[in-house]
Protein backbone atom coordinates (compact mmCIF):
# COMPACT_ATOMS: atom_id res chain seq x y z
CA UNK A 1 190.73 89.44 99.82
CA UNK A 2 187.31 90.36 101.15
CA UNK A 3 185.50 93.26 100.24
CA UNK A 4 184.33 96.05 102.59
CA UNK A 5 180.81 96.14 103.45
CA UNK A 6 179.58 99.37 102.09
CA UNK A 7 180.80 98.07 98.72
CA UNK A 8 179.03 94.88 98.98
CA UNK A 9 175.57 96.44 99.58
CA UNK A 10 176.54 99.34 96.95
CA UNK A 11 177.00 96.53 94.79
CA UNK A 12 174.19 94.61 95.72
CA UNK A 13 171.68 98.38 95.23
CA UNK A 14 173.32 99.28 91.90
CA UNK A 15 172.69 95.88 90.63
CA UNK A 16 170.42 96.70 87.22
CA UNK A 17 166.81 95.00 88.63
CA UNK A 18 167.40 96.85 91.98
CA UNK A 19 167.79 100.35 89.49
CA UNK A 20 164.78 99.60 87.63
CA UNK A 21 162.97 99.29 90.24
CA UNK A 22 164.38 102.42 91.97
CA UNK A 23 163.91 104.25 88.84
CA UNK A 24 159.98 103.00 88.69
CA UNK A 25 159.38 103.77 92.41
CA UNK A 26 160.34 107.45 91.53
CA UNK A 27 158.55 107.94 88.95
CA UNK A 28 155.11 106.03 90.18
CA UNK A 29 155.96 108.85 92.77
CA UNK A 30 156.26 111.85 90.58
CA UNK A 31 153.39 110.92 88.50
CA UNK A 32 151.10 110.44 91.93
CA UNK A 33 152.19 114.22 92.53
CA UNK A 34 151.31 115.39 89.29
CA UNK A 35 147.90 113.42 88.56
CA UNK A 36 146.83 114.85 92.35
CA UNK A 37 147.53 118.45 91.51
CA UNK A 38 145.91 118.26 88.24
CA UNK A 39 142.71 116.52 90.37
CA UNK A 40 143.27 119.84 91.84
CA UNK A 41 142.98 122.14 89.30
CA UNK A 42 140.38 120.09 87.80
CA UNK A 43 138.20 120.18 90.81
CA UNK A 44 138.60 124.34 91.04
CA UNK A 45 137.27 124.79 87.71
CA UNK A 46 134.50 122.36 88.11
CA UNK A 47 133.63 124.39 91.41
CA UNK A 48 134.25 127.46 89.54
CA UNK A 49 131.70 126.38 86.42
CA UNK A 50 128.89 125.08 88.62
CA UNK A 51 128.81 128.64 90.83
CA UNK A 52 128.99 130.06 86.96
CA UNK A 53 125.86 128.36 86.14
CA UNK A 54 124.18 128.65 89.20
CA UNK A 55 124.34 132.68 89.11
CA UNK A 56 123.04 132.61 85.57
CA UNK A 57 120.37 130.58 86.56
CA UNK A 58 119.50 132.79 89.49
CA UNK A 59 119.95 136.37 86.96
CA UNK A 60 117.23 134.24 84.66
CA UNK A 61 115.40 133.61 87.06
CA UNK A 62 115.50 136.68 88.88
CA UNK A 63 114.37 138.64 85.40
CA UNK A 64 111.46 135.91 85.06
CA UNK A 65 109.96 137.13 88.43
CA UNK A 66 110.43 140.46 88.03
CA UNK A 67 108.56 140.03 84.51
CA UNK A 68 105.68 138.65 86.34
CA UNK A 69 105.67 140.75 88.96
CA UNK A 70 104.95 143.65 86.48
CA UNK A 71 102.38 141.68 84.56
CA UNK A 72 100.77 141.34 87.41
CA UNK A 73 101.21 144.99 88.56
CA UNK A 74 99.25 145.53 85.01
CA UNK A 75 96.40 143.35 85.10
CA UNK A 76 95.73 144.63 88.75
CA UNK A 77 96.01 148.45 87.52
CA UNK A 78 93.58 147.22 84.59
CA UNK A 79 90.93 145.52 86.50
CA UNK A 80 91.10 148.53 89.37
CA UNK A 81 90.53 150.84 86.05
CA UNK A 82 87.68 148.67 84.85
CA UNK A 83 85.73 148.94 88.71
CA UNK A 84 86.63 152.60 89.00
CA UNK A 85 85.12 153.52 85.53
CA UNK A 86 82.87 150.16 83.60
CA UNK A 87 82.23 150.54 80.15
CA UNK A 88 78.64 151.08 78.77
CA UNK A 89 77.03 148.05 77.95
CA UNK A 90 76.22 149.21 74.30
CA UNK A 91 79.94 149.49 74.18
CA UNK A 92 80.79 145.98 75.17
CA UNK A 93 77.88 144.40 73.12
CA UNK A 94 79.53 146.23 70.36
CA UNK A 95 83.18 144.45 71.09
CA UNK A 96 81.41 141.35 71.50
CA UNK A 97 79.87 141.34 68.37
CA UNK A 98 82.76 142.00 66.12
């Protein structure tokens, strides 16, 4: 008595290699999925840390300008000072001396 078809190739897929390799497929599959989302998330924070750093970077360097800016501010006051009103010679002989 011959078998029906569909239970030929049902028995022919269910056969233990076929399942193993079934069974491997999906989960070659499934890990695919989860290694790409995890790329994912990786990739966010990585985006996330470098924009981190780069706005500290730009606050540090922001307060190193504006640093300079009034050191500058000074030593221009001071020498505008020093035209407007020079010290008496005896005065910086005196300075230079000690």
């Amino acid at each position: 008595m011959d078998k029906p078809l569909w239970v030929r190739k049902l028995r022919r897929i269910s056969s233990p290699g076929h399942v193993v390799n079934y069974c491997f497929v999906a989960v070659l599959f499934f890990s695919t999925l989860l290694i790409w989302r995890e790329v994912m998330v990786l990739e966010g924070a990585y985006v996330t840390n470098q924009r981190n750093n780069l706005q500290n970077v730009a606050h540090e360097m922001d307060g190193l300008l504006q640093f300079n800016i009034n050191r500058m501010v000074f030593f221009r006051n001071g020498m505008q000072s020093a035209l407007e009103t020079p010290l008496d010679f005896a005065i910086l002989r005196k300075a230079e001396q000690e």
